[in-house]
C-alpha atoms as a PDB file:
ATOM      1  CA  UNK A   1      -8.325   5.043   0.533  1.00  0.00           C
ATOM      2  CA  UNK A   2      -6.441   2.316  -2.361  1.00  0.00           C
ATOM      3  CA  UNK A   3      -4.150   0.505  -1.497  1.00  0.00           C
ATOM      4  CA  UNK A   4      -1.941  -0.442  -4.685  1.00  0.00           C
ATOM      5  CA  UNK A   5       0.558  -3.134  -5.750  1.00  0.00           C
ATOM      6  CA  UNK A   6       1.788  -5.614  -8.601  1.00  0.00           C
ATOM      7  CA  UNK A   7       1.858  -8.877  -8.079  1.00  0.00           C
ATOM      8  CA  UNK A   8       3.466 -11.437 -11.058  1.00  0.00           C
ATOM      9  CA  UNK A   9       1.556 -14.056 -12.662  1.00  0.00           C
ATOM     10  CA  UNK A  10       3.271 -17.654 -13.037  1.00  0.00           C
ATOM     11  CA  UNK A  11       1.456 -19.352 -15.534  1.00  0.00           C
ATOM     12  CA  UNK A  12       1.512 -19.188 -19.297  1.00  0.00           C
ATOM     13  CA  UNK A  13       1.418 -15.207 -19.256  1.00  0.00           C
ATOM     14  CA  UNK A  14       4.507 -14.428 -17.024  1.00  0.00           C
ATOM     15  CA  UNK A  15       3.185 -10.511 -16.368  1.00  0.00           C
ATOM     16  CA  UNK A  16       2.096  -8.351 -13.673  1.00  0.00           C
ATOM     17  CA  UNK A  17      -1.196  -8.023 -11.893  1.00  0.00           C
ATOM     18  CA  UNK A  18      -1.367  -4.337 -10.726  1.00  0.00           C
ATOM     19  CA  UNK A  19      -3.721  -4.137  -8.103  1.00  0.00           C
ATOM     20  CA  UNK A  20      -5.520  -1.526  -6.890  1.00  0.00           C
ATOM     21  CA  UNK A  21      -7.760  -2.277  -3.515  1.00  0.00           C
ATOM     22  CA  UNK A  22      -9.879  -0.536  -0.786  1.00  0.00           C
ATOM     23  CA  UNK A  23     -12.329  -1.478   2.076  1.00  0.00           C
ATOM     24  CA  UNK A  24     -15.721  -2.125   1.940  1.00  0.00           C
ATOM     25  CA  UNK A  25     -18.117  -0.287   5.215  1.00  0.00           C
ATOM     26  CA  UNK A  26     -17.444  -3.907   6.533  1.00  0.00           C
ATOM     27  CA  UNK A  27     -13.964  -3.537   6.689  1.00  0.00           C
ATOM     28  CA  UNK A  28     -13.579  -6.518   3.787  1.00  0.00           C
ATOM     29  CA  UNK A  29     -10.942  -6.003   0.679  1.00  0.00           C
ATOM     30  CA  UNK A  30     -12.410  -5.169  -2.648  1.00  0.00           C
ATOM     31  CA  UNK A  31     -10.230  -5.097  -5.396  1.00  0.00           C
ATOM     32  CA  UNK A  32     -10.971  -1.768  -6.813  1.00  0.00           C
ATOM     33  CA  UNK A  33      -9.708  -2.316 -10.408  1.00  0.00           C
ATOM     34  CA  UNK A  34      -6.935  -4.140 -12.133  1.00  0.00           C
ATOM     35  CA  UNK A  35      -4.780  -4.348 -14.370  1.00  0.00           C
ATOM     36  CA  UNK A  36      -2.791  -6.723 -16.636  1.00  0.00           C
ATOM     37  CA  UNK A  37       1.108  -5.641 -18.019  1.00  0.00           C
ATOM     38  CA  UNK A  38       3.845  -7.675 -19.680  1.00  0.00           C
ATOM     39  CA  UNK A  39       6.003  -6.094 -16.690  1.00  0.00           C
ATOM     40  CA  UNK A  40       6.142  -3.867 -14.076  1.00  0.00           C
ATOM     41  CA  UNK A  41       8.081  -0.665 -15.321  1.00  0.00           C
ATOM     42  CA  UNK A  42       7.557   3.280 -15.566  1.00  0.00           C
ATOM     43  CA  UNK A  43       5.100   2.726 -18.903  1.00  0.00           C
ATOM     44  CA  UNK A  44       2.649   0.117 -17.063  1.00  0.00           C
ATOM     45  CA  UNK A  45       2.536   2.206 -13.903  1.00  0.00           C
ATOM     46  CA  UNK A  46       1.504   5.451 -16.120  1.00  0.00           C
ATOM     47  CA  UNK A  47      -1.191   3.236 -18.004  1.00  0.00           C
ATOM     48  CA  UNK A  48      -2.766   1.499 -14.896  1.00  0.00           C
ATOM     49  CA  UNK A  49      -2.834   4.703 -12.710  1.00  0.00           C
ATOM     50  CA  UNK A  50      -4.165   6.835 -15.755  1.00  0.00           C
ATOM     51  CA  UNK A  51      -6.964   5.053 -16.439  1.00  0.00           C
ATOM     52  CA  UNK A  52      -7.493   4.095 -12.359  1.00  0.00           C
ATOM     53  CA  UNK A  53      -8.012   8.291 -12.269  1.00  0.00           C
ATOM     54  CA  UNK A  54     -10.828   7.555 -14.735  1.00  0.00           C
ATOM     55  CA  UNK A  55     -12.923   5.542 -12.330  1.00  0.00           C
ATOM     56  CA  UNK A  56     -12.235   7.867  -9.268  1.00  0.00           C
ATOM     57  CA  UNK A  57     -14.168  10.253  -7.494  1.00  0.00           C
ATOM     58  CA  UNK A  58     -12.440  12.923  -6.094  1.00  0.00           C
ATOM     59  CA  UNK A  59     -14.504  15.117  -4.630  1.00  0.00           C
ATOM     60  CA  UNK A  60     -13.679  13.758  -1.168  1.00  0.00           C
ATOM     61  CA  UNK A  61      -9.563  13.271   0.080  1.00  0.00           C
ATOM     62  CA  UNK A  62      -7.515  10.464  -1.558  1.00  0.00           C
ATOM     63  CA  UNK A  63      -5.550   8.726   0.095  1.00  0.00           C
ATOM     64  CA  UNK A  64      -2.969   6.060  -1.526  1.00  0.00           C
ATOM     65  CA  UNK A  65      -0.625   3.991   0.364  1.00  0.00           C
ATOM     66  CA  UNK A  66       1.997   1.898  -1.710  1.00  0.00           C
ATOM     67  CA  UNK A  67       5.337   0.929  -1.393  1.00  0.00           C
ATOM     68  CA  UNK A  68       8.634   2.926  -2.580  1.00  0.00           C
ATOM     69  CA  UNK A  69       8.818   1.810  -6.252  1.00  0.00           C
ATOM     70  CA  UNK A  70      10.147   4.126  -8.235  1.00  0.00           C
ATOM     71  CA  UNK A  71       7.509   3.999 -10.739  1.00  0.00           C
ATOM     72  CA  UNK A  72       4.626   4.815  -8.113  1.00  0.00           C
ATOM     73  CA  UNK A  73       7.073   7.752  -6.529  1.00  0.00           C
ATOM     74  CA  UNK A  74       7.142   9.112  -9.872  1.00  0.00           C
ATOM     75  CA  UNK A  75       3.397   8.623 -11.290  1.00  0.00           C
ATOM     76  CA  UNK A  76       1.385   9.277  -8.204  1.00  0.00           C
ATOM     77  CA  UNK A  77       2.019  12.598  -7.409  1.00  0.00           C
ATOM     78  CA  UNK A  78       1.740  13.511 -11.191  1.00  0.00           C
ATOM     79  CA  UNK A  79      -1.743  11.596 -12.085  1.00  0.00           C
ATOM     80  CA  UNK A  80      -3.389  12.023  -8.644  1.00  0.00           C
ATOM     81  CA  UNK A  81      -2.024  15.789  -8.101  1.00  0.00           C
ATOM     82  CA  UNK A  82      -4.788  16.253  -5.153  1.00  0.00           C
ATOM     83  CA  UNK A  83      -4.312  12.711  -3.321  1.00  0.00           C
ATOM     84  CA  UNK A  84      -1.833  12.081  -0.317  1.00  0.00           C
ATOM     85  CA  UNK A  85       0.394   9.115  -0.865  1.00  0.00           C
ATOM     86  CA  UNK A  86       1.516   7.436   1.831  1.00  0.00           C
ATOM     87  CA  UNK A  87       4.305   4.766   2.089  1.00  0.00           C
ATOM     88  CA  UNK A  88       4.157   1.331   3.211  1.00  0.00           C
ATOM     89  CA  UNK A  89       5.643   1.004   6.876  1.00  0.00           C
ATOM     90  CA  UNK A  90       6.372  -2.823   6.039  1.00  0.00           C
ATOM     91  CA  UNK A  91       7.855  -2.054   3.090  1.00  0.00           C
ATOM     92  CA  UNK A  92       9.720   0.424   4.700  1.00  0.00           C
ATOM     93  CA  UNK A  93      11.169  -1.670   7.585  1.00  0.00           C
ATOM     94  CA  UNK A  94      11.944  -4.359   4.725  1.00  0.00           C
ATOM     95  CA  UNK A  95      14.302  -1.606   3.119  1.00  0.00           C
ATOM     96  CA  UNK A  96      15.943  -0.378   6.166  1.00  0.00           C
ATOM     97  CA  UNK A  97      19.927  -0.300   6.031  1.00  0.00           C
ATOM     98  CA  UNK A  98      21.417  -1.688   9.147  1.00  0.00           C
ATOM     99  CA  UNK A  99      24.957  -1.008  10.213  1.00  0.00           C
ATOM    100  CA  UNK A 100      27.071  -3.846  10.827  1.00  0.00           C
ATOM    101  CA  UNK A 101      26.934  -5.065  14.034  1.00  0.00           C
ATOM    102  CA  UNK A 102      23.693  -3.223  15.034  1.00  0.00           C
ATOM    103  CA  UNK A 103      20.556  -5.087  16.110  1.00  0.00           C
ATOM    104  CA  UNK A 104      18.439  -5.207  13.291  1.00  0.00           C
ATOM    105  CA  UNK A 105      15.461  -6.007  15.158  1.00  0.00           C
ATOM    106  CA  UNK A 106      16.411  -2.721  17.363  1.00  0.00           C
ATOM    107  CA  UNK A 107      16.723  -0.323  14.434  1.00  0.00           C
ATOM    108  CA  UNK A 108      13.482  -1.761  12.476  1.00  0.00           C
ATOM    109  CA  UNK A 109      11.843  -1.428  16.483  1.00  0.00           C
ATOM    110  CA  UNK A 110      12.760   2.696  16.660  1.00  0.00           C
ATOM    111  CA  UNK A 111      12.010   3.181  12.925  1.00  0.00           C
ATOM    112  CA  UNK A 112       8.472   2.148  13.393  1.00  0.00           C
ATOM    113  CA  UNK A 113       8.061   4.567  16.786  1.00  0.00           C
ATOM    114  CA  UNK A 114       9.127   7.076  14.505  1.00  0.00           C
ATOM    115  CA  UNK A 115       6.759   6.424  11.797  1.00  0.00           C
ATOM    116  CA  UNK A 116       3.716   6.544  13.894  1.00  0.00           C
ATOM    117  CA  UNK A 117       4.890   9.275  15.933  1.00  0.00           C
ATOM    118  CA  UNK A 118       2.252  11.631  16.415  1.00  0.00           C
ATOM    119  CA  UNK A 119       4.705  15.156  17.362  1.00  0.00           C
ATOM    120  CA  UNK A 120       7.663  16.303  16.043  1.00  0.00           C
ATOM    121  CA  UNK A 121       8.757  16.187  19.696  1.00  0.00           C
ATOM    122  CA  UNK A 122       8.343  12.478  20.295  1.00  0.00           C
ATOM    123  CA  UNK A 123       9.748  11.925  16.451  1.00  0.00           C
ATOM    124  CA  UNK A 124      13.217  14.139  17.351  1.00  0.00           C
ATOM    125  CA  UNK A 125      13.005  11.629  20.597  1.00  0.00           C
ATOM    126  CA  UNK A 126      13.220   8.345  18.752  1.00  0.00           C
ATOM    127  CA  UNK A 127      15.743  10.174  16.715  1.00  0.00           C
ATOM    128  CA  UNK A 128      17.761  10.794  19.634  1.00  0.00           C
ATOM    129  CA  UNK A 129      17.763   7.057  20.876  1.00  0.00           C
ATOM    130  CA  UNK A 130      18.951   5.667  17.316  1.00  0.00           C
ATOM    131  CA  UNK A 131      22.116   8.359  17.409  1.00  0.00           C
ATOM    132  CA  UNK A 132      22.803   7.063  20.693  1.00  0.00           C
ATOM    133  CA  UNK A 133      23.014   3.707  19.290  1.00  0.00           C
ATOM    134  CA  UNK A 134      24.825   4.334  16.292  1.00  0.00           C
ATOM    135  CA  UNK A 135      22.210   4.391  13.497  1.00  0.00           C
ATOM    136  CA  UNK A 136      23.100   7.067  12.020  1.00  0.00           C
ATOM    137  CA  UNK A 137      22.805   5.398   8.869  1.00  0.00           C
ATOM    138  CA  UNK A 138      19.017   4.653   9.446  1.00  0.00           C
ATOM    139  CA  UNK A 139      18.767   8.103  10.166  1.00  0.00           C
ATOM    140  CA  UNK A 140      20.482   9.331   7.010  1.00  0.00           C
ATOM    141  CA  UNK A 141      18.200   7.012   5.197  1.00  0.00           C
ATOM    142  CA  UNK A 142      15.212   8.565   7.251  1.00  0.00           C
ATOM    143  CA  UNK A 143      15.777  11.913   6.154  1.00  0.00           C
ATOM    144  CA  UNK A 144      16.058  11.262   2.324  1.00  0.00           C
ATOM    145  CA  UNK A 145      12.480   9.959   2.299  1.00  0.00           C
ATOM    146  CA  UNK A 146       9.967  12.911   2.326  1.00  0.00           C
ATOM    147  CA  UNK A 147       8.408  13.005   5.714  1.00  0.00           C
ATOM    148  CA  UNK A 148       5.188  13.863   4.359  1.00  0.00           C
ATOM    149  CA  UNK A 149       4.928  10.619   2.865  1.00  0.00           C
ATOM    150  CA  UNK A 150       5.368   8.100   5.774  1.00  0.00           C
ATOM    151  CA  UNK A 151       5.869   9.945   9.449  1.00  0.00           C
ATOM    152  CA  UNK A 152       2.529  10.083  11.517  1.00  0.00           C
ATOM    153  CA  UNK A 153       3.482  13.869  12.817  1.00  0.00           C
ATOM    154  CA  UNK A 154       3.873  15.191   9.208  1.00  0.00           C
ATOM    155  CA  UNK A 155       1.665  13.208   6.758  1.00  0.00           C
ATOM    156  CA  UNK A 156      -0.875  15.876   5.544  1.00  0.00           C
ATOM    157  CA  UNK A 157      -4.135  13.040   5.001  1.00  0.00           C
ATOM    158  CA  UNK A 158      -5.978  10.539   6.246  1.00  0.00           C
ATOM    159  CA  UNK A 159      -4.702   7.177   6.917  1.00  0.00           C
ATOM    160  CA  UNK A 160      -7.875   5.418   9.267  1.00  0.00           C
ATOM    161  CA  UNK A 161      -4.995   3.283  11.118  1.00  0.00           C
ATOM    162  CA  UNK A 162      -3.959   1.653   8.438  1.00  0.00           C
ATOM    163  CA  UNK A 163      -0.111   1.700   7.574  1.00  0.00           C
ATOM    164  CA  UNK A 164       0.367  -0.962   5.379  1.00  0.00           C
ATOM    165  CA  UNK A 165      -0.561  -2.289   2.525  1.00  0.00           C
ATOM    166  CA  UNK A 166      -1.500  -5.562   4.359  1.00  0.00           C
ATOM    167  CA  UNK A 167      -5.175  -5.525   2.412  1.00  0.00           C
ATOM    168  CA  UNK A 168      -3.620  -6.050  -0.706  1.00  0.00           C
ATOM    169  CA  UNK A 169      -1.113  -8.969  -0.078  1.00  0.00           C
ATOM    170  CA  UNK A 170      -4.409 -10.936   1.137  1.00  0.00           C
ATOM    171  CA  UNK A 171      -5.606 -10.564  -1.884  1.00  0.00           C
ATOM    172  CA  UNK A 172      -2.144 -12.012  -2.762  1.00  0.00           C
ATOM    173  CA  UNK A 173      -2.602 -15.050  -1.202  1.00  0.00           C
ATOM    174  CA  UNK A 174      -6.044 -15.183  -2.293  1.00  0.00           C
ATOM    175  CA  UNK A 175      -4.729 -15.898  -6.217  1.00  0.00           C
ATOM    176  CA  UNK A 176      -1.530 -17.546  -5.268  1.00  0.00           C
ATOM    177  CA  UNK A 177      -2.953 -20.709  -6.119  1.00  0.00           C
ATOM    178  CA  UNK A 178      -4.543 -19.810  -9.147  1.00  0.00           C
ATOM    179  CA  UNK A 179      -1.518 -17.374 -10.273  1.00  0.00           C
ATOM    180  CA  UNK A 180      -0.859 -20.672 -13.584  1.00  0.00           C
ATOM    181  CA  UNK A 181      -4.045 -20.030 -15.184  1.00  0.00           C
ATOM    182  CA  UNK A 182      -4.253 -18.146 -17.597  1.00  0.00           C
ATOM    183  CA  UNK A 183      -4.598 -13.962 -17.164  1.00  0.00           C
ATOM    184  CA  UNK A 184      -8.283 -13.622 -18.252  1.00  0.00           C
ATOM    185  CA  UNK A 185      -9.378 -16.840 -16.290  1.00  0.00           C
ATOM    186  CA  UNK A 186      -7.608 -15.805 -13.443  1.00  0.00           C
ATOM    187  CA  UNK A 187      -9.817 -12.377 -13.082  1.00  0.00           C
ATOM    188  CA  UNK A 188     -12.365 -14.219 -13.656  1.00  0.00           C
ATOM    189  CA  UNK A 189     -12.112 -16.923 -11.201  1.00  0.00           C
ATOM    190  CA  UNK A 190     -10.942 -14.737  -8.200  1.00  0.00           C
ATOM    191  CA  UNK A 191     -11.448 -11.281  -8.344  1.00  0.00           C
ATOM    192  CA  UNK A 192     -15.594 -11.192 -10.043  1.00  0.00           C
ATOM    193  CA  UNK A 193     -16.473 -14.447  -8.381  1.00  0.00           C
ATOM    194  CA  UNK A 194     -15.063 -12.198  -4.755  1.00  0.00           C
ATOM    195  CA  UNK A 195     -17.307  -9.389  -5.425  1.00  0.00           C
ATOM    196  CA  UNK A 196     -20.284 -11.480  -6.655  1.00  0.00           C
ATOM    197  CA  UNK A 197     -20.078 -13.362  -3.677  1.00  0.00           C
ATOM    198  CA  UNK A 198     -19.597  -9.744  -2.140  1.00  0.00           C
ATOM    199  CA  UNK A 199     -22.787  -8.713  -3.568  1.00  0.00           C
ATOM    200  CA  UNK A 200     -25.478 -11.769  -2.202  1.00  0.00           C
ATOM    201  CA  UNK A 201     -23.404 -11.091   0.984  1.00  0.00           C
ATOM    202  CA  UNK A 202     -24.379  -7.574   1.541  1.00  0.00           C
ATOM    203  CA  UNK A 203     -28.276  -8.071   0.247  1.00  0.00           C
ATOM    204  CA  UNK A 204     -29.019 -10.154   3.253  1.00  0.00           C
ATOM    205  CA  UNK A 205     -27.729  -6.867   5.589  1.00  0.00           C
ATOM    206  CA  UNK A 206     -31.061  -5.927   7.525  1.00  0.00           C
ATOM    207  CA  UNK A 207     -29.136  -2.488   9.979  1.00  0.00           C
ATOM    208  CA  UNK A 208     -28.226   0.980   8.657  1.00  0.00           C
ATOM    209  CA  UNK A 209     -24.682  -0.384   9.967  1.00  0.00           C
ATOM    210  CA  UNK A 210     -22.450  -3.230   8.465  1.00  0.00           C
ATOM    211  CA  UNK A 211     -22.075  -6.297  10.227  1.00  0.00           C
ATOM    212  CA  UNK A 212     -18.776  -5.385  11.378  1.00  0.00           C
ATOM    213  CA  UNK A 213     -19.699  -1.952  12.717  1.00  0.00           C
END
């Protein structure tokens, strides 16, 4: 599974670090490859994702989870034809519509039940409860997004429990600090000093299973 994002650089080079991250067997984040653009548009999504497919084996299922950008809603599908792509819930609940007057906390509450609902029956359910209240706006919103892409009853892959794309905002907050240096030192100091450090980890391992198994 990759988890991908862009993150912008503050320093010198004002750009974007695309990110694109998975799990190690210990559950850890490993920044699977990276990329540096000028800015975060259609072009630099195409680039980053074409040559991400180049490093990629797909002989087992793919899964991707980023957020709605409409770069990644157009690229995915067309470079990764054979990989299920999944939408951020966070992002999701950070885009959600309230009505006026409506309890936002209430509305992002029953939007979550129905993305991790596991049958259509319990989905139609949550449904239900936001009419009731007067969502219908969330709902409207709901129905635009391909279900395949976010609800738990519909989405055709593999997600392992993860929803979000949590992983790669720590790796966020790992660079924040460092996001003035400059591009190349910045890769450099974070992301191969990480998976060095990775590395002399994982050669002291002594079980067939990873510490955290």
């Amino acid at each position: 599974m990759l988890f991908i994002v862009c993150t912008f650089l503050t320093g010198k080079f004002k750009g974007g670090l695309m990110v694109a991250c998975g799990k190690t067997d210990n559950q850890e984040m490993y920044p699977v490859a990276f990329g540096i653009v000028p800015c975060e548009n259609c072009e630099s999504w195409q680039w980053f994702l074409t040559n991400l497919k180049g490093i990629i084996r797909e002989d087992h299922p793919l899964t991707i989870i980023s957020y709605l950008g409409i770069s990644l809603l157009k690229h995915v599908p067309e470079i990764f034809q054979n990989a299920y792509h999944s939408y951020c819930l966070y992002h999701m609940k950070g885009n959600i519509h309230v009505p006026k007057g409506k309890s936002r906390q209430t509305a992002v509450k029953l939007f979550e039940e129905c993305y991790t609902a596991l049958t259509k029956e319990n989905f139609y359910a949550v449904a239900k409860s936001m009419s009731n209240l007067k969502l219908d706006s969330v709902i409207a919103w709901m129905i635009k997004i391909p279900f395949e892409n976010w609800d738990a009853h519909a989405f055709l892959g593999e997600r392992w429990g993860d929803n979000t794309f949590n992983i790669v905002e720590s790796f966020n907050n790992v660079i924040k600090h460092d996001k003035p240096l400059p591009a190349l030192e910045l890769v450099d100091a974070k992301v191969m000093e990480q998976n060095y450090k990775r590395l002399l980890e994982s050669n002291k391992w002594t079980t067939r299973l990873t510490p955290c198994m």
